[in-house]
Protein backbone atom coordinates (compact mmCIF):
# COMPACT_ATOMS: atom_id res chain seq x y z
CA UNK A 1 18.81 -4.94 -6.57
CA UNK A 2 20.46 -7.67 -8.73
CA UNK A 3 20.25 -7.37 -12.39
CA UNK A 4 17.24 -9.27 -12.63
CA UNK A 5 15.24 -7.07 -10.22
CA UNK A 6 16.40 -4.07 -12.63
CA UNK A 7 14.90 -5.07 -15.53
CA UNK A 8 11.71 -6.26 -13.66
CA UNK A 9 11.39 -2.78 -12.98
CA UNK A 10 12.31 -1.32 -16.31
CA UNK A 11 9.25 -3.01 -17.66
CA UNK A 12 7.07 -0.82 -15.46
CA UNK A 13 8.46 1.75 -17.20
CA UNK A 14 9.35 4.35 -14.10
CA UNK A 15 10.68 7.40 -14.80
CA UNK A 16 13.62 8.97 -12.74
CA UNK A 17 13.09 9.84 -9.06
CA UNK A 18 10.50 8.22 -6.12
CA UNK A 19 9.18 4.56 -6.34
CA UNK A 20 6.30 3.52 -4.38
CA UNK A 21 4.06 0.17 -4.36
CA UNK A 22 0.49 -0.23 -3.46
CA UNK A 23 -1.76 -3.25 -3.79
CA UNK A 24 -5.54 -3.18 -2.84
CA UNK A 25 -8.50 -4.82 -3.86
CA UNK A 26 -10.82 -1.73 -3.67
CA UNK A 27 -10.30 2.24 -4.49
CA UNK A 28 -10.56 4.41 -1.93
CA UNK A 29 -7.47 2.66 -0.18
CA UNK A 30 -5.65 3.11 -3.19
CA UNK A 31 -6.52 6.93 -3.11
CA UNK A 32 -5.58 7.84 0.43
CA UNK A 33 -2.58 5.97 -0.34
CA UNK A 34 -1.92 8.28 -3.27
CA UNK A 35 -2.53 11.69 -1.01
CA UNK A 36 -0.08 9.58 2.05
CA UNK A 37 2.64 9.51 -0.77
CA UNK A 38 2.70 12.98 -2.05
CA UNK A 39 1.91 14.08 1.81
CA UNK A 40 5.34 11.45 2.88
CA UNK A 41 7.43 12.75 -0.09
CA UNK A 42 6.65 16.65 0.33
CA UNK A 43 9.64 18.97 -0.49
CA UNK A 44 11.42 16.39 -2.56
CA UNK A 45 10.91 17.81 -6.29
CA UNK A 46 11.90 14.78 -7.99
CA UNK A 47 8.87 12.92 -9.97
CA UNK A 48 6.49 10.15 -8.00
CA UNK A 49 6.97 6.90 -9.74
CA UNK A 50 3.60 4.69 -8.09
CA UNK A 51 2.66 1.16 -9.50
CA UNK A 52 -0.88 0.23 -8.18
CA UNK A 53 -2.55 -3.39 -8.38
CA UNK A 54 -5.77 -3.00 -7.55
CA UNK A 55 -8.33 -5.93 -7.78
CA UNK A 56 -11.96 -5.49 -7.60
CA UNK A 57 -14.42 -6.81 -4.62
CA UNK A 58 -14.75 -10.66 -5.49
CA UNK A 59 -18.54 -10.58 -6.44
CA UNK A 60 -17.92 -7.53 -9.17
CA UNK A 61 -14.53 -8.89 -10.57
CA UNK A 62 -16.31 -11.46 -13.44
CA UNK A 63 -18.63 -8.72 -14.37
CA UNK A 64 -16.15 -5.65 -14.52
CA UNK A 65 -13.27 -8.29 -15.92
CA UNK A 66 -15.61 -9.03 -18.78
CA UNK A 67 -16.63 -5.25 -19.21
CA UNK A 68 -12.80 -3.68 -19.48
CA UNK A 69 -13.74 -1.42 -16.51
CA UNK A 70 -11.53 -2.45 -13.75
CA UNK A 71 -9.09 0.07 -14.28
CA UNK A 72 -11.39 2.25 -16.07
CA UNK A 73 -13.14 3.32 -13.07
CA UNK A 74 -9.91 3.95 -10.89
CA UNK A 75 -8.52 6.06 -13.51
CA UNK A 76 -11.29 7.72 -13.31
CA UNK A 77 -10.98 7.85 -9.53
CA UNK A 78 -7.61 9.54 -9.65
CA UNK A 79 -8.69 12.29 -12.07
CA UNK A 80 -11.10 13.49 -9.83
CA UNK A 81 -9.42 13.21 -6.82
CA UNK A 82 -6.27 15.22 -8.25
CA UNK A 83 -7.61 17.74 -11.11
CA UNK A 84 -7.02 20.95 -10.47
CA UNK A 85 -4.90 20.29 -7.28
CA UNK A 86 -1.17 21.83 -7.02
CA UNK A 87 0.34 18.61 -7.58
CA UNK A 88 1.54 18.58 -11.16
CA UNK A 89 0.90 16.53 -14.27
CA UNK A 90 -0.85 13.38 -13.65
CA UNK A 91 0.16 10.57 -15.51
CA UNK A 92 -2.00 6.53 -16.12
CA UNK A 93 -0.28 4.08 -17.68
CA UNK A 94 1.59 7.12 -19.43
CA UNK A 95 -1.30 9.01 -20.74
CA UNK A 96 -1.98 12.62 -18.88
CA UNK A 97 -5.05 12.81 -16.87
CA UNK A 98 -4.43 16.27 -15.52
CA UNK A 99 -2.41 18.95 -15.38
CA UNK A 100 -0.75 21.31 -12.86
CA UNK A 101 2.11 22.96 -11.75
CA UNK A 102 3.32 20.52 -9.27
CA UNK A 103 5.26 17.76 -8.65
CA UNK A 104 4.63 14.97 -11.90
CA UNK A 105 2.53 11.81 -10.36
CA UNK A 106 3.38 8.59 -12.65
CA UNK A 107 1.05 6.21 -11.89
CA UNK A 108 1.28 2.59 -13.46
CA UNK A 109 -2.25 0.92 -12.85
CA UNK A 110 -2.56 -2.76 -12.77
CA UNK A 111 -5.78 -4.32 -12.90
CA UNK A 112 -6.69 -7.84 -12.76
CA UNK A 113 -3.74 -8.81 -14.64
CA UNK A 114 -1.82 -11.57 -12.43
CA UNK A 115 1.59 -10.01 -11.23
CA UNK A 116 4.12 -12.59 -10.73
CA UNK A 117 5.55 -13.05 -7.92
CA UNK A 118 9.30 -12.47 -8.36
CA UNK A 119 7.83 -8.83 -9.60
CA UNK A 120 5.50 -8.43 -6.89
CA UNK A 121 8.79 -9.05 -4.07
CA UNK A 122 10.53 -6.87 -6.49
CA UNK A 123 8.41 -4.12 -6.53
CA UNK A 124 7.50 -4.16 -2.34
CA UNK A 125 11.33 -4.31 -2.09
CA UNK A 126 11.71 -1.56 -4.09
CA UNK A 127 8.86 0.80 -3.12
CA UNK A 128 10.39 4.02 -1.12
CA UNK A 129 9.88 2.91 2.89
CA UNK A 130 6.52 2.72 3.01
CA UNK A 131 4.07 0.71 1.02
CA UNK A 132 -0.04 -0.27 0.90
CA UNK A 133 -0.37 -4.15 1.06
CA UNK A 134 -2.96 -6.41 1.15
CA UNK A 135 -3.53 -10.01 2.47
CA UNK A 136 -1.12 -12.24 4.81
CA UNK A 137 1.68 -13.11 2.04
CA UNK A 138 2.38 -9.60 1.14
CA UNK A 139 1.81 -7.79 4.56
CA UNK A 140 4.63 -10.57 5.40
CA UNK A 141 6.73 -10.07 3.21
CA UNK A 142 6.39 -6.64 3.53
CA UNK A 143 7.18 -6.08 7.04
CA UNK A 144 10.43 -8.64 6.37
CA UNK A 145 11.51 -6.26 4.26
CA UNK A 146 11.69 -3.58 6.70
CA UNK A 147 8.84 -1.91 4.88
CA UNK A 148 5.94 0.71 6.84
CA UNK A 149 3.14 -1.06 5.70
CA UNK A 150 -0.44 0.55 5.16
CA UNK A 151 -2.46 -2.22 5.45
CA UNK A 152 -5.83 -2.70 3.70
CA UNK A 153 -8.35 -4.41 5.77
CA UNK A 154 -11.11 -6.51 4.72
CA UNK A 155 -13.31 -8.34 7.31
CA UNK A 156 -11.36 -11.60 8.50
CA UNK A 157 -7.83 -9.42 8.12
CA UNK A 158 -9.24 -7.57 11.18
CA UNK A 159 -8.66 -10.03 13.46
CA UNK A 160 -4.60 -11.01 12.05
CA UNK A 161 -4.22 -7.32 12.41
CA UNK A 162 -5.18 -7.63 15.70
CA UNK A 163 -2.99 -9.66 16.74
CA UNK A 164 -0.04 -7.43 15.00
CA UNK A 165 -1.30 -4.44 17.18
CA UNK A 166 -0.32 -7.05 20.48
CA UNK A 167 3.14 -7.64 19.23
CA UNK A 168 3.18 -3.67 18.61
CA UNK A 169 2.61 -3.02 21.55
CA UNK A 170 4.94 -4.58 23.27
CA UNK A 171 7.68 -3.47 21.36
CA UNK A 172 7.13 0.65 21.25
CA UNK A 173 3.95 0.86 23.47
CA UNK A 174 0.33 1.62 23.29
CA UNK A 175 1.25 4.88 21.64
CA UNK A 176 2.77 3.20 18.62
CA UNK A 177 0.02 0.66 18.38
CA UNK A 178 -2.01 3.74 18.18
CA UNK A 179 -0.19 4.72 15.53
CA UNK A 180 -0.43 1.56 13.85
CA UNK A 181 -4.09 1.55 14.69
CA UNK A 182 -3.95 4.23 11.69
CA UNK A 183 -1.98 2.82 9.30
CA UNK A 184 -5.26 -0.26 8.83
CA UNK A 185 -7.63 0.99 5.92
CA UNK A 186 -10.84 -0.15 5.53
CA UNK A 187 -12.31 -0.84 2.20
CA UNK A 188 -14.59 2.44 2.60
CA UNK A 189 -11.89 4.60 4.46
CA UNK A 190 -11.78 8.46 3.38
CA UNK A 191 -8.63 11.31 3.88
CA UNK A 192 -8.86 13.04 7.40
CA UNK A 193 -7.26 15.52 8.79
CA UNK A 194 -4.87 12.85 11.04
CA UNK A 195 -3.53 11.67 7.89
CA UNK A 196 -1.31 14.60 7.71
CA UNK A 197 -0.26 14.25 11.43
CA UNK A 198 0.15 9.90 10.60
CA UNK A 199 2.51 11.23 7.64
CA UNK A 200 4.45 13.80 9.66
CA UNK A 201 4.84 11.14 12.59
CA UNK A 202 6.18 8.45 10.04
CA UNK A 203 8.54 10.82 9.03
CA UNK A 204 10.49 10.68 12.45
CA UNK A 205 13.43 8.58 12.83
CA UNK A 206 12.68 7.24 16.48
CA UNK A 207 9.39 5.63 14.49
CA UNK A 208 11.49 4.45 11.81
CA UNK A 209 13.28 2.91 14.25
CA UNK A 210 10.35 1.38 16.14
CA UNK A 211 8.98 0.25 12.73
CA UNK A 212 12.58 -2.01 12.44
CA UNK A 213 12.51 -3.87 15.90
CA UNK A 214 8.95 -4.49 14.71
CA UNK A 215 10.13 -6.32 11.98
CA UNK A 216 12.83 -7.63 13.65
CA UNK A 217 10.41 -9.03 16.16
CA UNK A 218 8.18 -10.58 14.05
CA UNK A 219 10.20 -12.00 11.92
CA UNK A 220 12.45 -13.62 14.34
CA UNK A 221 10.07 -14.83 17.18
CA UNK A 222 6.77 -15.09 15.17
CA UNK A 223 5.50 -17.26 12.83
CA UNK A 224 3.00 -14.50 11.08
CA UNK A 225 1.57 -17.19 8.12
CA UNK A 226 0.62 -20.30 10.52
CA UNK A 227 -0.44 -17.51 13.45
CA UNK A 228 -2.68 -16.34 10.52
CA UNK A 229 -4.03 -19.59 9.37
CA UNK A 230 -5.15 -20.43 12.55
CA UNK A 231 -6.82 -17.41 13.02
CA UNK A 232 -8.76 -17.62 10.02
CA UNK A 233 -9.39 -21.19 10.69
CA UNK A 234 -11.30 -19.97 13.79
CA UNK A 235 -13.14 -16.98 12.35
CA UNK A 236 -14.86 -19.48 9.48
CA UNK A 237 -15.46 -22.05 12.24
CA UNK A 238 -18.09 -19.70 14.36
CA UNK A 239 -20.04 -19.41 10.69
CA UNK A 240 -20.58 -22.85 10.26
């Protein structure tokens, strides 16, 4: 990190210990993300720094935008989903939620504030490993960072992811493309019992290592923005 990166990331405010960086458009991404961190980072007793931009679906952003509920109703979310579980304080944009005896959970929640993007390459390059991305510049960037990316899907991303699942594939095998396979969350995806076998397998240096040539591959023999043009190209041209 150069000095400029630094104080980018001062302004978020962190406290000491983990650093992880999700962006989404809708919650319940954001949420298994949350449970995939603490699952990832188990045993570690250091404080869970997470910054979270989270949009809203397209047809409810001018509505909630106007209403001040955006992040509202993800805090909201998040004290549900984590009140009266063993995982420690929980804190929003620095105000406690919930208690426990845990691990503390910092959460810095972004809502449709723009992000710029020196802070948003900041903050994937920063994030702990693994991140949760959203749309073709990030996931990008993302994976040419060397990042594991969780990947939320919405409907014309299936098909780019698609595609990423080929070049898998050919790099660790269909087992790791199986893997992959889980790391794609759709907008309405919920915690299951695999997530804590995804986490564990994650974890493992030989997919660590698979996750690198990946990157490695893509970012030296594929062009992942024009591939993903052209695919969207031809996904609007059948609705015409």
């Amino acid at each position: 990190m150069n000095e400029a990166q630094e104080k980018i990331l001062q302004s978020y405010k962190l406290q000491r210990g983990q650093f992880y960086f999700g962006y989404a458009t809708f919650q319940n991404p954001v949420l298994k993300f949350l449970r995939n961190v603490i699952l990832y980072d188990e045993g570690n007793p250091e404080p869970l720094n997470v910054v979270i931009k989270c949009t809203t679906p397209p047809r409810l952003a001018m509505t909630l935008s106007l209403m001040g509920a955006t992040k509202k109703n993800l805090r909201s979310a998040i004290e549900l989903e984590f009140a009266g579980q063993n995982i420690g304080t929980v804190y929003v944009n620095g105000e406690v939620i919930c208690r426990g005896s845990g691990k503390t959970l910092n959460i810095t929640l972004i809502g449709d504030e723009c992000i710029p993007h020196e802070h948003m390459i900041t903050l994937i390059k920063a994030s702990k490993e693994f991140c949760l991305l959203t749309g073709d510049q990030s996931f990008s960037e993302g994976i040419s960072m060397g990042k594991m990316v969780m990947y939320e899907g919405l409907r014309h991303k299936g098909i780019f992811f698609h595609e990423f699942l080929g070049i898998s594939r050919l790099v660790g095998g269909q087992e790791f493309a199986n893997l992959l396979q889980e790391t794609y969350l759709p907008f309405d995806i919920q915690h299951t019992e695999g997530d804590v076998r995804l986490i564990s397998q994650l974890k493992q240096p030989q997919t660590k290592e698979l996750y690198q040539r990946l990157n490695r591959e893509i970012v030296d023999k594929h062009n992942i923005e024009k591939n993903l043009l052209l695919l969207i190209k031809a996904f609007y041209a059948r609705w015409r």
